[in-house]
N, C-alpha and C. Protein backbone atom coordinates (compact mmCIF):
# COMPACT_ATOMS: atom_id res chain seq x y z
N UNK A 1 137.58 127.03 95.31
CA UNK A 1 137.70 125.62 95.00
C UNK A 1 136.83 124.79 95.94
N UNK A 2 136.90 124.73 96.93
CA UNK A 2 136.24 124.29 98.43
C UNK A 2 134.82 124.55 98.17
N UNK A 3 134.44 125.89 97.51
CA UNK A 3 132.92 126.37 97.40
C UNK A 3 132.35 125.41 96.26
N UNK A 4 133.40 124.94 95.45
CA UNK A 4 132.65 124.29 94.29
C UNK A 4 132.20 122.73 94.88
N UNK A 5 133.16 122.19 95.38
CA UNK A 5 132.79 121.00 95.66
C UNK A 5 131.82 120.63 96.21
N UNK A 6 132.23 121.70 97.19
CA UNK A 6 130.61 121.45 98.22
C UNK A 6 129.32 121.78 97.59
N UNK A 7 129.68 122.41 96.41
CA UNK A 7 128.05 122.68 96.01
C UNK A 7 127.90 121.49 95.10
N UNK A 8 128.95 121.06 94.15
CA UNK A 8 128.86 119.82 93.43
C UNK A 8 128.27 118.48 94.43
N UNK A 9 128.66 118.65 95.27
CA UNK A 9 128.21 117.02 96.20
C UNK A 9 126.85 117.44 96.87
N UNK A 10 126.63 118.69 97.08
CA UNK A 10 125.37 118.86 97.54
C UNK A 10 124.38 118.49 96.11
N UNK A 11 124.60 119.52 95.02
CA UNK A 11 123.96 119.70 93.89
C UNK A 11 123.43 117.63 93.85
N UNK A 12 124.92 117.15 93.92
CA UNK A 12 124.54 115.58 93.20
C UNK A 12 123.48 114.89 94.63
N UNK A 13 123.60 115.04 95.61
CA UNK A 13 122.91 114.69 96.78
C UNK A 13 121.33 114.69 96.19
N UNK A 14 121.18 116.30 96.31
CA UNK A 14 119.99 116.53 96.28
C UNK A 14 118.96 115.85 94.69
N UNK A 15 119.85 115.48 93.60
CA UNK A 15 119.28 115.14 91.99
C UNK A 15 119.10 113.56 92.85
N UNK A 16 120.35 112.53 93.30
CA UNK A 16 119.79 111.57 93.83
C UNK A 16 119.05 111.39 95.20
N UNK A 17 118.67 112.12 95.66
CA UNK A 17 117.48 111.60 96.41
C UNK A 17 116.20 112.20 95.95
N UNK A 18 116.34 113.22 94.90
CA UNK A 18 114.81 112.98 94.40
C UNK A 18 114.50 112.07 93.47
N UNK A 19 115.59 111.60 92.48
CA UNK A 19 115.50 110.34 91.84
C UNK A 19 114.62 109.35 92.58
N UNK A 20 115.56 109.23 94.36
CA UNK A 20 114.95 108.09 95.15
C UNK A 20 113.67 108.18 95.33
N UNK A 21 113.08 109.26 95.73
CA UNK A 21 112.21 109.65 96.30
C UNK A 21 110.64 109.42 94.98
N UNK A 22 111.51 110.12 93.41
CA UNK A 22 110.27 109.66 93.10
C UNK A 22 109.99 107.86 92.33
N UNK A 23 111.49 107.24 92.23
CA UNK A 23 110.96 105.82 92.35
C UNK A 23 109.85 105.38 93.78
N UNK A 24 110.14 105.43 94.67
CA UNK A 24 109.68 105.14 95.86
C UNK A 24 108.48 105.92 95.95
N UNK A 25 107.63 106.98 95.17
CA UNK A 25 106.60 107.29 95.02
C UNK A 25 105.98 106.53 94.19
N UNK A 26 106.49 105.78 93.30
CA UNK A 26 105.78 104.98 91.98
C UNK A 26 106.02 106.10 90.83
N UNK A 27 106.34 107.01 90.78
CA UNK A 27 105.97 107.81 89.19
C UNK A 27 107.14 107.29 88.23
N UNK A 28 108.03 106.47 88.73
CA UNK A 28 109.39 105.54 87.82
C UNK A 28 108.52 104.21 87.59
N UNK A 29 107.34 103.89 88.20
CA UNK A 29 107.10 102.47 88.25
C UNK A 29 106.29 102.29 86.71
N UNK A 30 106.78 100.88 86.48
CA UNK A 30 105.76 100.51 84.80
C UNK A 30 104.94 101.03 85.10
N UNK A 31 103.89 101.06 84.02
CA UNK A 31 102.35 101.12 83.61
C UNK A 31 102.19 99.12 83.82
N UNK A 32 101.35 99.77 84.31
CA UNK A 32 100.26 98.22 84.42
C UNK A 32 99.31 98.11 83.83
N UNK A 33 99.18 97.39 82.84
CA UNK A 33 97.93 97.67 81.72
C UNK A 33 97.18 96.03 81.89
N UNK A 34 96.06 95.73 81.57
CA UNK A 34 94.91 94.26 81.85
C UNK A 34 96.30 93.29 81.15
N UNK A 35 97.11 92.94 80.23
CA UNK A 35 97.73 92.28 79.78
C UNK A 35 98.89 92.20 80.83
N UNK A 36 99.88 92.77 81.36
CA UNK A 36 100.77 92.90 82.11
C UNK A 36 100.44 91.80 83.60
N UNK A 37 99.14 92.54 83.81
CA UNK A 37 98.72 92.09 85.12
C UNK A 37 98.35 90.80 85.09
N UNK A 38 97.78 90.38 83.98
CA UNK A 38 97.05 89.03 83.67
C UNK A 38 98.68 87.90 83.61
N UNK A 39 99.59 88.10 82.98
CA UNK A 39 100.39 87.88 82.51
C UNK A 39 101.73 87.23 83.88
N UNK A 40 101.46 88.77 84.74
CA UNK A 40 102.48 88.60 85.84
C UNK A 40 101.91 88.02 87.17
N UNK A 41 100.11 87.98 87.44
CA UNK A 41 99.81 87.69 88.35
C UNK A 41 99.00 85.66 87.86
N UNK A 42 99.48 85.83 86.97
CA UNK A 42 99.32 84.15 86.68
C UNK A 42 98.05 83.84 86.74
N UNK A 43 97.03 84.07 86.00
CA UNK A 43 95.83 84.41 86.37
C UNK A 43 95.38 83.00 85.60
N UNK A 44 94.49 81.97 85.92
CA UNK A 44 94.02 80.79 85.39
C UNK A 44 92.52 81.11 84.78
N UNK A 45 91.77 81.77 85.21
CA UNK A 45 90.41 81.64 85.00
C UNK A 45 90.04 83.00 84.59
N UNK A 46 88.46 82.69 83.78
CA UNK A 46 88.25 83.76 82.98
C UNK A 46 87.39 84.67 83.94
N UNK A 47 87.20 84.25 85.07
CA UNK A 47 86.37 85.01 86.34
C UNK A 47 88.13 85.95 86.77
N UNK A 48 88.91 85.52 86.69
CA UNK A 48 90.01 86.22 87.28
C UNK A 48 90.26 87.30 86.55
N UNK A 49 90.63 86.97 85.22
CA UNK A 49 90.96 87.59 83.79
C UNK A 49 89.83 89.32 84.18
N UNK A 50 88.33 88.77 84.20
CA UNK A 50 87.41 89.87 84.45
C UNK A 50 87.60 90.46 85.32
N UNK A 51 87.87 90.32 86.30
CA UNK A 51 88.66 90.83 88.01
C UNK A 51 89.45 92.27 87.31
N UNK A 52 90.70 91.58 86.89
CA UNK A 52 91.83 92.38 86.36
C UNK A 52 91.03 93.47 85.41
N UNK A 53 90.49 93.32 84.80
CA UNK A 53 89.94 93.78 83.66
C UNK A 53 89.09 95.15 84.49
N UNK A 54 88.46 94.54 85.13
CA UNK A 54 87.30 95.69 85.85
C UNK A 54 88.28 96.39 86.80
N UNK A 55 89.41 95.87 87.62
CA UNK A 55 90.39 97.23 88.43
C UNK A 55 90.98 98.21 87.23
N UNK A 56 91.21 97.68 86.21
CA UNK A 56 92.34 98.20 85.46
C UNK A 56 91.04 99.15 84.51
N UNK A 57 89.91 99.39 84.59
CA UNK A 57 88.91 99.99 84.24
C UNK A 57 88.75 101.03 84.95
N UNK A 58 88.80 100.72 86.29
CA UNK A 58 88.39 101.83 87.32
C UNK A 58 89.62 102.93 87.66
N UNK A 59 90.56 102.20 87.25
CA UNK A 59 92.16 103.10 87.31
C UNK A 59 91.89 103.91 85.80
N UNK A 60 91.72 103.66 84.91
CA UNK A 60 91.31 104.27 83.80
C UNK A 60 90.54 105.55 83.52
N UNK A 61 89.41 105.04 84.69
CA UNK A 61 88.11 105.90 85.09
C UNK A 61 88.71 107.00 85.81
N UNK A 62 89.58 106.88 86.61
CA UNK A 62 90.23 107.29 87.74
C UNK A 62 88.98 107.57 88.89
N UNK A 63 88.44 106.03 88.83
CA UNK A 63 87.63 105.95 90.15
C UNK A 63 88.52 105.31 90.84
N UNK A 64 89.46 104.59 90.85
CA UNK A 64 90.45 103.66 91.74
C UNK A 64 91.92 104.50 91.68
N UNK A 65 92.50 104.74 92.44
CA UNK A 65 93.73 104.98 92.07
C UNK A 65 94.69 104.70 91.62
N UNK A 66 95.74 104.83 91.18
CA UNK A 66 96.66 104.25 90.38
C UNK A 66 97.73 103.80 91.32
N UNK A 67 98.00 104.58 93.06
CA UNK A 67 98.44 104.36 93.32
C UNK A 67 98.35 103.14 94.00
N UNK A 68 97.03 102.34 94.28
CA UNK A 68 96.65 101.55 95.20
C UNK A 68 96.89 100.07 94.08
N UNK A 69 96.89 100.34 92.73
CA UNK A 69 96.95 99.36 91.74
C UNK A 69 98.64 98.86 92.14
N UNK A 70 99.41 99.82 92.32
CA UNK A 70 100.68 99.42 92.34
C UNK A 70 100.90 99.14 93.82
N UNK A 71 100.58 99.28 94.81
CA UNK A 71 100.67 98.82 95.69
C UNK A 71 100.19 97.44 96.02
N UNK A 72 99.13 96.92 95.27
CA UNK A 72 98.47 95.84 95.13
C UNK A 72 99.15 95.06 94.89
N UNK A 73 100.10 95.10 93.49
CA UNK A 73 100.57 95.03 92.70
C UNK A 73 102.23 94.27 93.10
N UNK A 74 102.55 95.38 93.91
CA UNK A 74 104.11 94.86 94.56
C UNK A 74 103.74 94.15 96.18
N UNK A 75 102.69 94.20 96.68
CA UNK A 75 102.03 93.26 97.68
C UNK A 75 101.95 92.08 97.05
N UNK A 76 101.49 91.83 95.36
CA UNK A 76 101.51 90.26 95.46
C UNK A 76 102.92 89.68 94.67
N UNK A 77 103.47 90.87 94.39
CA UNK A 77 104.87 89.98 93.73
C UNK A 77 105.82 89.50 94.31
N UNK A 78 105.74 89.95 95.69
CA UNK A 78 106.65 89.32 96.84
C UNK A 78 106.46 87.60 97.16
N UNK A 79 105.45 87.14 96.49
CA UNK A 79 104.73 85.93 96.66
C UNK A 79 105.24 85.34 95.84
N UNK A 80 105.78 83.71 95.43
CA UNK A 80 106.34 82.76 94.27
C UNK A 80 104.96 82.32 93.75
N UNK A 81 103.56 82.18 94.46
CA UNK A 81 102.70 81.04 93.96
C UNK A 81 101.51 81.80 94.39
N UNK A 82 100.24 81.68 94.04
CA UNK A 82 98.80 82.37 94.43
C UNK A 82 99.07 83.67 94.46
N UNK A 83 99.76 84.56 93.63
CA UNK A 83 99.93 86.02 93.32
C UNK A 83 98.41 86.64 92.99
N UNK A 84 97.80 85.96 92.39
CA UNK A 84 96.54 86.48 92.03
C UNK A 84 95.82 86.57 93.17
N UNK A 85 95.75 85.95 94.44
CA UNK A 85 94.75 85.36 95.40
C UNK A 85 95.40 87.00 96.29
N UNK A 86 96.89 87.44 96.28
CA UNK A 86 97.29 88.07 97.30
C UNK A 86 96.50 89.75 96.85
N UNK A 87 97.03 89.65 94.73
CA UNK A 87 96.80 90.97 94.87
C UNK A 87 95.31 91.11 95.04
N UNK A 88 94.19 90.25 94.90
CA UNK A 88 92.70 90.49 94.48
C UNK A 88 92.45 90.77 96.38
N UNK A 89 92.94 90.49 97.23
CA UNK A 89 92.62 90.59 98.79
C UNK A 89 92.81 92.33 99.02
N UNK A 90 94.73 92.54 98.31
CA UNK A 90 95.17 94.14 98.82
C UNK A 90 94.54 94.83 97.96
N UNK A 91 93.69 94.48 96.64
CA UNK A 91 92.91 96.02 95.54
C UNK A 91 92.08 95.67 96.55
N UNK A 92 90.98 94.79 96.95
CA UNK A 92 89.60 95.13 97.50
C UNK A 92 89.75 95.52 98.73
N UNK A 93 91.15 95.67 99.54
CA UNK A 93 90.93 96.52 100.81
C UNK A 93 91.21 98.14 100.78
N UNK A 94 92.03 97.97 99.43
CA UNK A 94 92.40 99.69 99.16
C UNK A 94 91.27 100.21 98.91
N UNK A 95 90.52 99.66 97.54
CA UNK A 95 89.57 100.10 97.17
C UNK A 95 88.00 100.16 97.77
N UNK A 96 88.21 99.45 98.71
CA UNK A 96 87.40 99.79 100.37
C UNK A 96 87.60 101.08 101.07
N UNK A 97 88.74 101.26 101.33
CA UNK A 97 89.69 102.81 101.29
C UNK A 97 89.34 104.12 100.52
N UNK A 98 88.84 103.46 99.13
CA UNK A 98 88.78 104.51 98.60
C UNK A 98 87.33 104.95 98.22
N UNK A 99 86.30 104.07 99.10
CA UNK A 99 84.75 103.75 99.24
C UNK A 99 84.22 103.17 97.53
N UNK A 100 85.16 102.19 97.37
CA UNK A 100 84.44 101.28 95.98
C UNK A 100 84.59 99.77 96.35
N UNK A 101 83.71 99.42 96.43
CA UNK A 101 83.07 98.01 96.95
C UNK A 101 83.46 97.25 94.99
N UNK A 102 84.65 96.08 95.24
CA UNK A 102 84.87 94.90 93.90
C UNK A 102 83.82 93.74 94.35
């Protein structure tokens, strides 16, 4: 009886923290597609619009990573106002990172 439990609370331990583990990797996180981004980062101008357009190209390409899009991504949603200004600063330092000059 004792043997079961303990393997039941281990068994459930171990299913939720890889749950945690792979939200907190991003592989639970949306897809971010040019509409999403345009949409959530409040984008005014058609120089911005192209911005979005050309990261969300290079993630496509898989010249940019996908992971640095979402990191970008939840770097500017922490922000109420100039979301666009925060994420276009964190893609062009990742993607500095990842030797691709925006």
């Amino acid at each position: 009886m004792l043997r079961r439990t303990v393997l039941k609370t281990l068994l459930g331990a171990l299913v939720a923290g890889f749950a945690g583990l792979k939200t907190h990797l991003g592989f639970a996180a949306e897809r971010l597609d040019a509409a999403t981004l345009k949409k959530r980062l409040q984008t005014r101008t058609r120089a911005n619009d192209e911005f979005i357009d050309k990261v969300v190209g290079l993630v496509a390409a898989k010249k940019l990573s996908e992971r640095s899009l979402h990191v970008a991504y939840g770097a500017a949603m922490r922000y109420r106002s100039n979301r666009f200004a925060y994420f276009s600063t964190a893609i062009k330092r990742l993607a500095k990172n990842e030797g691709i000059t925006l």
